[in-house]
PDB file of N, CA and C in Angstrom:
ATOM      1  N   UNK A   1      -3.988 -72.059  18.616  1.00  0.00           N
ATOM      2  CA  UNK A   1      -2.936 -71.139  18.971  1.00  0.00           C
ATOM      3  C   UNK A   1      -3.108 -70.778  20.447  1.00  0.00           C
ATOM      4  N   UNK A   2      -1.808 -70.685  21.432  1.00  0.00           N
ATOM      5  CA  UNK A   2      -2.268 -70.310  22.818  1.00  0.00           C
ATOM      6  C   UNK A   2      -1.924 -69.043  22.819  1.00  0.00           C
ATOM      7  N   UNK A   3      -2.948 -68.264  22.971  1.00  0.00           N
ATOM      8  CA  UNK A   3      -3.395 -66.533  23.409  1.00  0.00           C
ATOM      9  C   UNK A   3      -2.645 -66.642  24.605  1.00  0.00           C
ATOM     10  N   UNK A   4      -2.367 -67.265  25.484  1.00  0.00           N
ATOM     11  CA  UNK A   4      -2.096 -67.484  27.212  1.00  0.00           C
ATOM     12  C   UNK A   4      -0.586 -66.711  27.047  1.00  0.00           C
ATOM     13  N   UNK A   5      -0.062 -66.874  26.495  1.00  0.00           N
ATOM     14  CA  UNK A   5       1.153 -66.392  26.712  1.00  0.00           C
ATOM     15  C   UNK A   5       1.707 -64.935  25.616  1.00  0.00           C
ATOM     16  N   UNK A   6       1.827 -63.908  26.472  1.00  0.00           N
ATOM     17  CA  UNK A   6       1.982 -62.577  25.894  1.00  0.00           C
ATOM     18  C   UNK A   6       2.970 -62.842  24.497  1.00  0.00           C
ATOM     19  N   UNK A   7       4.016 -63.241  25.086  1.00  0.00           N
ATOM     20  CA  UNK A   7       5.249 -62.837  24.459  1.00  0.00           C
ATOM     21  C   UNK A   7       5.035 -63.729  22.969  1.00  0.00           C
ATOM     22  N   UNK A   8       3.914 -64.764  23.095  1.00  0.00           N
ATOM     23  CA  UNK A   8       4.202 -66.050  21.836  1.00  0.00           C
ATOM     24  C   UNK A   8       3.372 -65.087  20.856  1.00  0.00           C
ATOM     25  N   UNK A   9       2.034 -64.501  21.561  1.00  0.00           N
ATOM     26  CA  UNK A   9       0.828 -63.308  20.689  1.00  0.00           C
ATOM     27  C   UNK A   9       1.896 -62.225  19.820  1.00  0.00           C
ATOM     28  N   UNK A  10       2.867 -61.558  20.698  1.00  0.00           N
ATOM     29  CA  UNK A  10       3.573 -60.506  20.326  1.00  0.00           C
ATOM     30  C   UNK A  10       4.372 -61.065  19.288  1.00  0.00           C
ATOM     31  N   UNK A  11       4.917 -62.314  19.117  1.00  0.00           N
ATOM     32  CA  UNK A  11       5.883 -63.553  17.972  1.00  0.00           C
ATOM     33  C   UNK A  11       4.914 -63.321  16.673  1.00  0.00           C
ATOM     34  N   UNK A  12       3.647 -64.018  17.246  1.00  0.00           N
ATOM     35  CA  UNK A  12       2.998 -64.292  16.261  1.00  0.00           C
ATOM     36  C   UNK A  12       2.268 -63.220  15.196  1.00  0.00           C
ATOM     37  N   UNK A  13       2.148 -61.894  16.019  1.00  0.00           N
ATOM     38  CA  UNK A  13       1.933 -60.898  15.341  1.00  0.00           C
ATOM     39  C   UNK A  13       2.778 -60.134  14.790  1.00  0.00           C
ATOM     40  N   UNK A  14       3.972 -59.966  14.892  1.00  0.00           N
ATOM     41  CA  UNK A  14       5.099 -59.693  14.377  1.00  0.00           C
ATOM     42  C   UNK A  14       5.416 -60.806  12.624  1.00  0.00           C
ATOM     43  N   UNK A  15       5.135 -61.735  13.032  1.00  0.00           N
ATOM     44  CA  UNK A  15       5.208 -62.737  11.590  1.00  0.00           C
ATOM     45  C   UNK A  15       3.977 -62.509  10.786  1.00  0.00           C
ATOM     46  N   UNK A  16       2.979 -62.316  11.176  1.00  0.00           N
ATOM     47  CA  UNK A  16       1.696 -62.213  10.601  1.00  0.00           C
ATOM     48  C   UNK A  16       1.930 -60.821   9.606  1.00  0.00           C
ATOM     49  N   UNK A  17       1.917 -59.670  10.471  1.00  0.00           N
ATOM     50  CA  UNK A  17       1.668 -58.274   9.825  1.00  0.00           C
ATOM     51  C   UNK A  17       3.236 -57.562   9.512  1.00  0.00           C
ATOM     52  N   UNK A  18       4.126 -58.002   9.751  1.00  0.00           N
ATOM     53  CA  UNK A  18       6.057 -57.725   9.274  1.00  0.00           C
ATOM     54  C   UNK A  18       5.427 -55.986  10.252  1.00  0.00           C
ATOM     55  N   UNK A  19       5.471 -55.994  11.598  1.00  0.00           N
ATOM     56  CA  UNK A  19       5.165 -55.015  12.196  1.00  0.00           C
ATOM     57  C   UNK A  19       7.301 -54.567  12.664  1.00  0.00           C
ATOM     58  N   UNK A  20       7.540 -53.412  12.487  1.00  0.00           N
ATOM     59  CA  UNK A  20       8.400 -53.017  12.989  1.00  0.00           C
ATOM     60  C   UNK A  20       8.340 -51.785  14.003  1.00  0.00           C
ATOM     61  N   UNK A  21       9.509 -50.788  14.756  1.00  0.00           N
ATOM     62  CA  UNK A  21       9.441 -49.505  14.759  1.00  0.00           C
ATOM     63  C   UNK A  21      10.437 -49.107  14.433  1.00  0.00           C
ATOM     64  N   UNK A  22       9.705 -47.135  14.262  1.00  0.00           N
ATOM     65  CA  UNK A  22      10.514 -46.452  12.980  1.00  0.00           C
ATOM     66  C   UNK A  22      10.260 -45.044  13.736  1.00  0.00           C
ATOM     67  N   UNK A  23      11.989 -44.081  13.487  1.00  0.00           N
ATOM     68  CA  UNK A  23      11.421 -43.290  13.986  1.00  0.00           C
ATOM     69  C   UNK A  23      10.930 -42.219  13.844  1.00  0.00           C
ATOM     70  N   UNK A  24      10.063 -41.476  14.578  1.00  0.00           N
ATOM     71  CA  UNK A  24       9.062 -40.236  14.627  1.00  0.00           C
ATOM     72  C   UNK A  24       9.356 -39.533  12.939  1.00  0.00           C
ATOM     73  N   UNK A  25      10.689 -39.174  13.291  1.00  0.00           N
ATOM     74  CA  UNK A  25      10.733 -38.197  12.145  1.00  0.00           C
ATOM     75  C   UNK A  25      10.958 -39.058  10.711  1.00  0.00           C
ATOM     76  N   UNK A  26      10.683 -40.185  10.342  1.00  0.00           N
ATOM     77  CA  UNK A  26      10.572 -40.543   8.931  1.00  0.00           C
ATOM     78  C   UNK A  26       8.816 -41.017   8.880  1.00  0.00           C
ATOM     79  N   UNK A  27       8.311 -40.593   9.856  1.00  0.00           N
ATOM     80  CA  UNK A  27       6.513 -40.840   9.861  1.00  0.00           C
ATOM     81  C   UNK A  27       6.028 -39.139   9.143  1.00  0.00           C
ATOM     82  N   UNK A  28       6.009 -38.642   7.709  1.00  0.00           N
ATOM     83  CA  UNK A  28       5.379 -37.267   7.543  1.00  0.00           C
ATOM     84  C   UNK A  28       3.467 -37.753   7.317  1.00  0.00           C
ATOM     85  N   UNK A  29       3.225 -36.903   8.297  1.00  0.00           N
ATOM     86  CA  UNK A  29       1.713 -36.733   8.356  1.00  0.00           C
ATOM     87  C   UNK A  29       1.073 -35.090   7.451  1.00  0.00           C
ATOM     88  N   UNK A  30       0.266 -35.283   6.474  1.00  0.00           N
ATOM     89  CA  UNK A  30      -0.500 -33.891   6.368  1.00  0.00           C
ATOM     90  C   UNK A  30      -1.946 -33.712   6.669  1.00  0.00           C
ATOM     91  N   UNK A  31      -1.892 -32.683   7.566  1.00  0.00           N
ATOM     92  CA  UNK A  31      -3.291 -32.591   7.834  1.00  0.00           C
ATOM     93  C   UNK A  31      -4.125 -31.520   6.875  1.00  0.00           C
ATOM     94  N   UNK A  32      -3.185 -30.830   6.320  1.00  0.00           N
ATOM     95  CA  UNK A  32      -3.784 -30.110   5.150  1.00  0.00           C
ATOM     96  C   UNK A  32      -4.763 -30.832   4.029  1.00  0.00           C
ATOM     97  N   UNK A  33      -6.147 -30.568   3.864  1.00  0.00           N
ATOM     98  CA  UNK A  33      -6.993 -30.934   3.162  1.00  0.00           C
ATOM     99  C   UNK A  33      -7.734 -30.144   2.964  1.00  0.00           C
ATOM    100  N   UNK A  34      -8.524 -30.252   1.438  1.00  0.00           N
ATOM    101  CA  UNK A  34      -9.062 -29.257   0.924  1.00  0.00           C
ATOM    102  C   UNK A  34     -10.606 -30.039   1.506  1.00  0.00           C
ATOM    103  N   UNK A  35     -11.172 -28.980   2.391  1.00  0.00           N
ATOM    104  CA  UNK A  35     -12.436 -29.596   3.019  1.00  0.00           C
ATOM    105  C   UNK A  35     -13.661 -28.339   2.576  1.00  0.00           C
ATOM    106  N   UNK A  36     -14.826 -28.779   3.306  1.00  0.00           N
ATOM    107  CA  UNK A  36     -16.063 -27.489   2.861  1.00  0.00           C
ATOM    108  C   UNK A  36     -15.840 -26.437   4.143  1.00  0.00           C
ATOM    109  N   UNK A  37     -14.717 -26.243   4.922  1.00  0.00           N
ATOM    110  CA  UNK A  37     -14.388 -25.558   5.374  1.00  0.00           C
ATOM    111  C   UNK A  37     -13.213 -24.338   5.321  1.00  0.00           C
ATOM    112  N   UNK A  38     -12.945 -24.833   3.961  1.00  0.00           N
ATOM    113  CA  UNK A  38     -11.850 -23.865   3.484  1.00  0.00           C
ATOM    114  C   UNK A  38     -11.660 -22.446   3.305  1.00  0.00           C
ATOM    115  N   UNK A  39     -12.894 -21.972   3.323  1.00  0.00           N
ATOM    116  CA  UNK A  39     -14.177 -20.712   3.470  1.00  0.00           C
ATOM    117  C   UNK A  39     -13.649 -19.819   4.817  1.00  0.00           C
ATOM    118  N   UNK A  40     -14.259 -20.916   5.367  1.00  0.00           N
ATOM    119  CA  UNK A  40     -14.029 -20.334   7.177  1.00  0.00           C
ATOM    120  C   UNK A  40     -12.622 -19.980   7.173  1.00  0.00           C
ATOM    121  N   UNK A  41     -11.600 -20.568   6.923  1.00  0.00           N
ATOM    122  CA  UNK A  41     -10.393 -20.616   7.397  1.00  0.00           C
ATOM    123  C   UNK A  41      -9.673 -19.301   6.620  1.00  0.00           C
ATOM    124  N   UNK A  42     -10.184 -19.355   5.219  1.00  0.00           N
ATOM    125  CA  UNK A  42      -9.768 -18.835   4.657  1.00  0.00           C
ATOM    126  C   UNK A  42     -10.325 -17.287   5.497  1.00  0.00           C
ATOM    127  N   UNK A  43     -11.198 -17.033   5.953  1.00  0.00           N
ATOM    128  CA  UNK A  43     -11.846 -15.493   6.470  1.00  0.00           C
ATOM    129  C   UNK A  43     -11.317 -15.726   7.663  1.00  0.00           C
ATOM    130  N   UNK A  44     -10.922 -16.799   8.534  1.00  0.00           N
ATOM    131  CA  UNK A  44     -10.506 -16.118   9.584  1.00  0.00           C
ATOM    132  C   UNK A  44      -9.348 -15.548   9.776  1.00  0.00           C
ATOM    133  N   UNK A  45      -8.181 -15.843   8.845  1.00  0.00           N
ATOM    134  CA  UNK A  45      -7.257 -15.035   8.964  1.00  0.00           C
ATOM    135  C   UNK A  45      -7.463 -13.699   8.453  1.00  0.00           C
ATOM    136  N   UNK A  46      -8.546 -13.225   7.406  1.00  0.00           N
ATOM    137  CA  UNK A  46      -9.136 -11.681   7.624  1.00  0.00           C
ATOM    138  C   UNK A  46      -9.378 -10.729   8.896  1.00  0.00           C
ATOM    139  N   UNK A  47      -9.856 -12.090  10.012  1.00  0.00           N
ATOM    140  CA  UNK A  47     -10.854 -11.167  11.301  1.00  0.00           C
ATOM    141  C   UNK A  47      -9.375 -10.463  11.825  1.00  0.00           C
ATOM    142  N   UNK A  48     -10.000  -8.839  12.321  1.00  0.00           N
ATOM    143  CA  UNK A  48      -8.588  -8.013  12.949  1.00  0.00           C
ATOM    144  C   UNK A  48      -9.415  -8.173  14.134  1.00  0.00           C
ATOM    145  N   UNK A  49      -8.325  -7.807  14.988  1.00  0.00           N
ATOM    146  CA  UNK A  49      -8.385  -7.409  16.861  1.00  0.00           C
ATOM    147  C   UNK A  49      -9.323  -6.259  16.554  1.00  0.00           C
ATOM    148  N   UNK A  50     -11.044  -6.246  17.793  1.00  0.00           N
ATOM    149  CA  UNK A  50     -11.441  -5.089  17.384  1.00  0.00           C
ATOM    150  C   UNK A  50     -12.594  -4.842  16.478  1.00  0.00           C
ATOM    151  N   UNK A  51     -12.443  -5.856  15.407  1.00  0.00           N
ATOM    152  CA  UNK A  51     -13.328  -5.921  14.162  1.00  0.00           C
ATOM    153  C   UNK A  51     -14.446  -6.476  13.856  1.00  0.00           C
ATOM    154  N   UNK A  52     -14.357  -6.426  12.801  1.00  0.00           N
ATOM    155  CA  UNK A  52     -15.914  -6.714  12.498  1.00  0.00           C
ATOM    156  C   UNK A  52     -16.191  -8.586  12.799  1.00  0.00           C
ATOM    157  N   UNK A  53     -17.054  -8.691  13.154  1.00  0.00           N
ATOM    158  CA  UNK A  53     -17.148 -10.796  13.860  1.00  0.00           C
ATOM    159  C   UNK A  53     -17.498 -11.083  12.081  1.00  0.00           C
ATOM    160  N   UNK A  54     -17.027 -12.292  11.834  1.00  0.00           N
ATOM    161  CA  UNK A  54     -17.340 -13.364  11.005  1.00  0.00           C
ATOM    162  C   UNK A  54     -18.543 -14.063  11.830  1.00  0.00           C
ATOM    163  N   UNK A  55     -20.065 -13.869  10.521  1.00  0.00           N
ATOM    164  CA  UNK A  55     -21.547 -14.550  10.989  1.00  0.00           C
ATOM    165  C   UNK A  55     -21.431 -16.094   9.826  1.00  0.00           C
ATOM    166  N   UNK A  56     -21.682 -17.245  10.758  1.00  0.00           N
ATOM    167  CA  UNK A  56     -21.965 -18.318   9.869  1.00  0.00           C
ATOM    168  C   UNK A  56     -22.951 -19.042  10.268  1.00  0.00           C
ATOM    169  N   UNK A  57     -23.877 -19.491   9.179  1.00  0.00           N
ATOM    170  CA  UNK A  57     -25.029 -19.907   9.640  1.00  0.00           C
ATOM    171  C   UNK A  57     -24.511 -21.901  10.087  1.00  0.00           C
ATOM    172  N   UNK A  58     -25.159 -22.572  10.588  1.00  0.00           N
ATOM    173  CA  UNK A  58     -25.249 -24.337  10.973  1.00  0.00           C
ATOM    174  C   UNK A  58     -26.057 -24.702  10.532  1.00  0.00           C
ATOM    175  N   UNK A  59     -26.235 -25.806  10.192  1.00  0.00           N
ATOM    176  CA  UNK A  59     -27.554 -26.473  10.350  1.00  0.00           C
ATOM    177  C   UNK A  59     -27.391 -27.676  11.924  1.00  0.00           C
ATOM    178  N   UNK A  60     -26.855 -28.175  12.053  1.00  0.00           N
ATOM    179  CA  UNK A  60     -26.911 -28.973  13.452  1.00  0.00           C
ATOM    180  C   UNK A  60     -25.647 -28.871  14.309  1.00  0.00           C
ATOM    181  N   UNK A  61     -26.057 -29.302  15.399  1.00  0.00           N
ATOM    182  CA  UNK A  61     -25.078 -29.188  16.479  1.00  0.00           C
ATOM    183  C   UNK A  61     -23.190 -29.782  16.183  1.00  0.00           C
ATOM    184  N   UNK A  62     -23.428 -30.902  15.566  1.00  0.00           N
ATOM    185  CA  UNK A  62     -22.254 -31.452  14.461  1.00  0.00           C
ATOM    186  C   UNK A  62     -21.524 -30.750  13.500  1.00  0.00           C
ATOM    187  N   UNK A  63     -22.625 -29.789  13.140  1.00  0.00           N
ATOM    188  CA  UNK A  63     -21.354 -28.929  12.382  1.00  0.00           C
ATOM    189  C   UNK A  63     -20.819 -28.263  12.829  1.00  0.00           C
ATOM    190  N   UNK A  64     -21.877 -27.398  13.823  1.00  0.00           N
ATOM    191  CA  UNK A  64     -21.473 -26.601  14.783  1.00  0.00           C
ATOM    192  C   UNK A  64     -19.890 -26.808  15.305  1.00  0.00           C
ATOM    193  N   UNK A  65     -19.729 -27.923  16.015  1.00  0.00           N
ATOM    194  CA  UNK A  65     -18.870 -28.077  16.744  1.00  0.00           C
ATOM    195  C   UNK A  65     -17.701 -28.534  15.712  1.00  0.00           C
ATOM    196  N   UNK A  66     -17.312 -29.110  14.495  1.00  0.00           N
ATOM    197  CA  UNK A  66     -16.916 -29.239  13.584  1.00  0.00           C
ATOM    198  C   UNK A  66     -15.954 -27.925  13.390  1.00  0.00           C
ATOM    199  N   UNK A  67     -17.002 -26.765  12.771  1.00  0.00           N
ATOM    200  CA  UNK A  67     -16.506 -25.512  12.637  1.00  0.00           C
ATOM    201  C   UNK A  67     -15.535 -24.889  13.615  1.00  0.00           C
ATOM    202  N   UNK A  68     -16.114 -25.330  15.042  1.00  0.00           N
ATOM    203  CA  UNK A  68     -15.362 -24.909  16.028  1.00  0.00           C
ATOM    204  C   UNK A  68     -13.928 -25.815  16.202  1.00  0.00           C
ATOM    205  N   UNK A  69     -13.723 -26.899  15.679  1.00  0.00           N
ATOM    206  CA  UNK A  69     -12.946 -27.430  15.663  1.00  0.00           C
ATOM    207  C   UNK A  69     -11.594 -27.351  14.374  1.00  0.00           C
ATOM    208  N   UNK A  70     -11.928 -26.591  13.900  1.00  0.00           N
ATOM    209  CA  UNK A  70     -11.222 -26.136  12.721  1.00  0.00           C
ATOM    210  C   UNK A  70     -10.757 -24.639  13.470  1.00  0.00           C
ATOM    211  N   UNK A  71     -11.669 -23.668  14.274  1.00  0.00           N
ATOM    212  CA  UNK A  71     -10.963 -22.485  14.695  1.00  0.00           C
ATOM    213  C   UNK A  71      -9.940 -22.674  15.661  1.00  0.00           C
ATOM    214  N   UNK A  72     -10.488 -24.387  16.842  1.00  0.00           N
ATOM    215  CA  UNK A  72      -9.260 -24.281  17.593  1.00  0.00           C
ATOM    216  C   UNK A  72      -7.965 -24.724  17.311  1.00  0.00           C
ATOM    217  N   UNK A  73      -8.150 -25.369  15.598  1.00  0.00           N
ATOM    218  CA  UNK A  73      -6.631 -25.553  15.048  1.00  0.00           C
ATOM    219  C   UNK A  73      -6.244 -24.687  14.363  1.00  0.00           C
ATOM    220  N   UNK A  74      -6.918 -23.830  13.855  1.00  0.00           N
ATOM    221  CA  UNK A  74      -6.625 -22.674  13.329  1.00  0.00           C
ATOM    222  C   UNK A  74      -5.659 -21.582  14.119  1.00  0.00           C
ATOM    223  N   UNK A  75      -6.538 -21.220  15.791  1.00  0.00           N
ATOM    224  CA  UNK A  75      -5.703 -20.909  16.723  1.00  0.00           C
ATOM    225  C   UNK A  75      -4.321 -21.181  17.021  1.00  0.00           C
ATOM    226  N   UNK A  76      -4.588 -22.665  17.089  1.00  0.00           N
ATOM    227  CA  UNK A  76      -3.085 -23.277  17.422  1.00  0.00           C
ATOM    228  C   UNK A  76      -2.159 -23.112  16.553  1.00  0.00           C
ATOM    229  N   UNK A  77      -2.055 -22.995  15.333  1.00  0.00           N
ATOM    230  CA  UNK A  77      -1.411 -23.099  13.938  1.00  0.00           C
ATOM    231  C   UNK A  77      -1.007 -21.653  13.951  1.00  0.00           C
ATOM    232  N   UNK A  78      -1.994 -20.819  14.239  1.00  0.00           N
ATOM    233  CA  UNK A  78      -1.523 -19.351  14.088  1.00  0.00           C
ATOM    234  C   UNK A  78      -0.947 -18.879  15.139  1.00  0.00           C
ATOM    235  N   UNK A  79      -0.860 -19.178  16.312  1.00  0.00           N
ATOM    236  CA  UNK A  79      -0.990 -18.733  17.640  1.00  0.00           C
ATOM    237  C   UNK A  79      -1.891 -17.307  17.792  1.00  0.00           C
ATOM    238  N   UNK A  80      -2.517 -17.747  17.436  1.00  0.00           N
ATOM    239  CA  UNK A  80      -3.407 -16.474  18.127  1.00  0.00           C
ATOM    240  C   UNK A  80      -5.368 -16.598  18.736  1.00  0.00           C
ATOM    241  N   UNK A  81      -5.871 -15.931  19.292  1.00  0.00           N
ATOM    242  CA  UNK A  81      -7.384 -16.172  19.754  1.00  0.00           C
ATOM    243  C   UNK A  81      -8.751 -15.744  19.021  1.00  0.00           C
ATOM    244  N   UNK A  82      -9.179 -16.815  18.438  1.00  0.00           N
ATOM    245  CA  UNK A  82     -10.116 -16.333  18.091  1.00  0.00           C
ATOM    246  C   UNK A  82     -11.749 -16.685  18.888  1.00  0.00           C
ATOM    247  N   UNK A  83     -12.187 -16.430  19.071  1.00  0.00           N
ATOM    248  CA  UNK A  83     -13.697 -16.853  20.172  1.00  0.00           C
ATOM    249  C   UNK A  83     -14.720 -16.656  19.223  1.00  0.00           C
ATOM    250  N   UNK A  84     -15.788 -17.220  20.235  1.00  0.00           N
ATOM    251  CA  UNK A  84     -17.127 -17.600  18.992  1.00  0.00           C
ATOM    252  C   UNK A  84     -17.793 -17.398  19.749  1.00  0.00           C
ATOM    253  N   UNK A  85     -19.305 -17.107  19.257  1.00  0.00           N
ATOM    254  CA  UNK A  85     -20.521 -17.021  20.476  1.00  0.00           C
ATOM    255  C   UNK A  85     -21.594 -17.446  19.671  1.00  0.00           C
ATOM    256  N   UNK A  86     -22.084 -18.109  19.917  1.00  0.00           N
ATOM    257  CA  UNK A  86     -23.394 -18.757  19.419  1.00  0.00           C
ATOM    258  C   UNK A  86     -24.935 -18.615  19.725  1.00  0.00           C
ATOM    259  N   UNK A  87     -25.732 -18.213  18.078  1.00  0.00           N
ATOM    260  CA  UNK A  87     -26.999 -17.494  18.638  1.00  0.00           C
ATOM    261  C   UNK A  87     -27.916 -18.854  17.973  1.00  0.00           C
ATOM    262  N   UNK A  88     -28.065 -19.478  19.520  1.00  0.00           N
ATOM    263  CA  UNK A  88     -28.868 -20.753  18.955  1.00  0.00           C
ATOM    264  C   UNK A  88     -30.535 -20.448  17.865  1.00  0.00           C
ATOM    265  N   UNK A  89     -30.927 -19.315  18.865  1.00  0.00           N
ATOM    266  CA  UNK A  89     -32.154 -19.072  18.326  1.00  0.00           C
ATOM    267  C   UNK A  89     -31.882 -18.936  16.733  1.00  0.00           C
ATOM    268  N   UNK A  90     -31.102 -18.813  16.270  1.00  0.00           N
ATOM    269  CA  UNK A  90     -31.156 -18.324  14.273  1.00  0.00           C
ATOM    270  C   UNK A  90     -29.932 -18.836  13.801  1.00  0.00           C
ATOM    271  N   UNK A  91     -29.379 -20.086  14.838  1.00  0.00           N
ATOM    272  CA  UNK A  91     -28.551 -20.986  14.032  1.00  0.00           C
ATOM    273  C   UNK A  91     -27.463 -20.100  13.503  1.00  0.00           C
ATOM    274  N   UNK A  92     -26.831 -19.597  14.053  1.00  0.00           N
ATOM    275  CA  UNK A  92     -25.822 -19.022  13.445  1.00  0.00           C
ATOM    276  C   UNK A  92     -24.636 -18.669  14.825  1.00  0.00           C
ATOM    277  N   UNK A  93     -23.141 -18.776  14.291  1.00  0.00           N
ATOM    278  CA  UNK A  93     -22.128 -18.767  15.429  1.00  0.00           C
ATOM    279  C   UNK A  93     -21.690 -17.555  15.013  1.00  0.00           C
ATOM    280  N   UNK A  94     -20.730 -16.472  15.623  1.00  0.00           N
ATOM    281  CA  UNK A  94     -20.112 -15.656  15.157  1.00  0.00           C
ATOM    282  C   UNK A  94     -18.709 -16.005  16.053  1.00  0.00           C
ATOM    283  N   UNK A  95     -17.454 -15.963  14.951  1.00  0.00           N
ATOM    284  CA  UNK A  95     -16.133 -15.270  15.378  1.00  0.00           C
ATOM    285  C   UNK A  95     -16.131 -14.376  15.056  1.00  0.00           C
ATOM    286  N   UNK A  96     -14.875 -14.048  16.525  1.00  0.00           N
ATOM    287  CA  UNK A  96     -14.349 -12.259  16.465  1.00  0.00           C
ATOM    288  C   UNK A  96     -12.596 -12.500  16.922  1.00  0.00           C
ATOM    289  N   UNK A  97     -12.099 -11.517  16.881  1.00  0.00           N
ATOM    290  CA  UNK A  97     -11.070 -11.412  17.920  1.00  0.00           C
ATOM    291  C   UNK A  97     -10.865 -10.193  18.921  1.00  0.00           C
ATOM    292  N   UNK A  98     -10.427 -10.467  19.962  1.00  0.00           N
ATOM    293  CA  UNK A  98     -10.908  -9.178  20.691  1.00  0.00           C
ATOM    294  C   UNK A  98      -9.168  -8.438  21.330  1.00  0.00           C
ATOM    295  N   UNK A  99      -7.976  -9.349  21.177  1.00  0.00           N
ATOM    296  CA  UNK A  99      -6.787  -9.251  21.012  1.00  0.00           C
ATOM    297  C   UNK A  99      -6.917  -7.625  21.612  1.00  0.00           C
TER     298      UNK A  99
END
């Protein structure tokens, strides 16, 4: 098969895999999943402006950042701020909101 020529690759992959396009809005994506973070999410819409911080313990830097990655979609989803501060010494992060 000659790779050399774009347009014959783009032929041939089109017959191979029946590749089309389609648009945006008949693509539904859910990112909703029931994960071991459902916990967190579920308390952070508890935390008030002001209040008391949500303490969660880690075990490694991976979850760590994991967790944090669930508050900054959490943020986005809610529009609103929540911040974290992290006490490496005893493995544990806290959110608050300070709104």
């Amino acid at each position: 098969m000659d790779y050399s020529n774009p347009a014959r690759l783009i032929y041939t992959l089109d017959i191979i895999m029946d590749m089309k396009f389609v648009d945006r809005e008949k693509v539904t994506t859910s990112r909703k999943s029931s994960s071991k973070y459902k916990a967190l999410v579920d308390n952070l819409s508890k935390l008030e402006p002001g209040g008391r911080a949500l303490e969660v313990p880690f075990k490694s830097e991976k979850e760590l950042n994991s967790m944090r990655n669930v508050v900054y979609t959490f943020n986005r989803e809610n529009d609103i701020k929540i911040k974290s501060n992290k006490d490496s010494d005893n493995n544990r992060i806290f959110f608050f909101r300070n709104d």
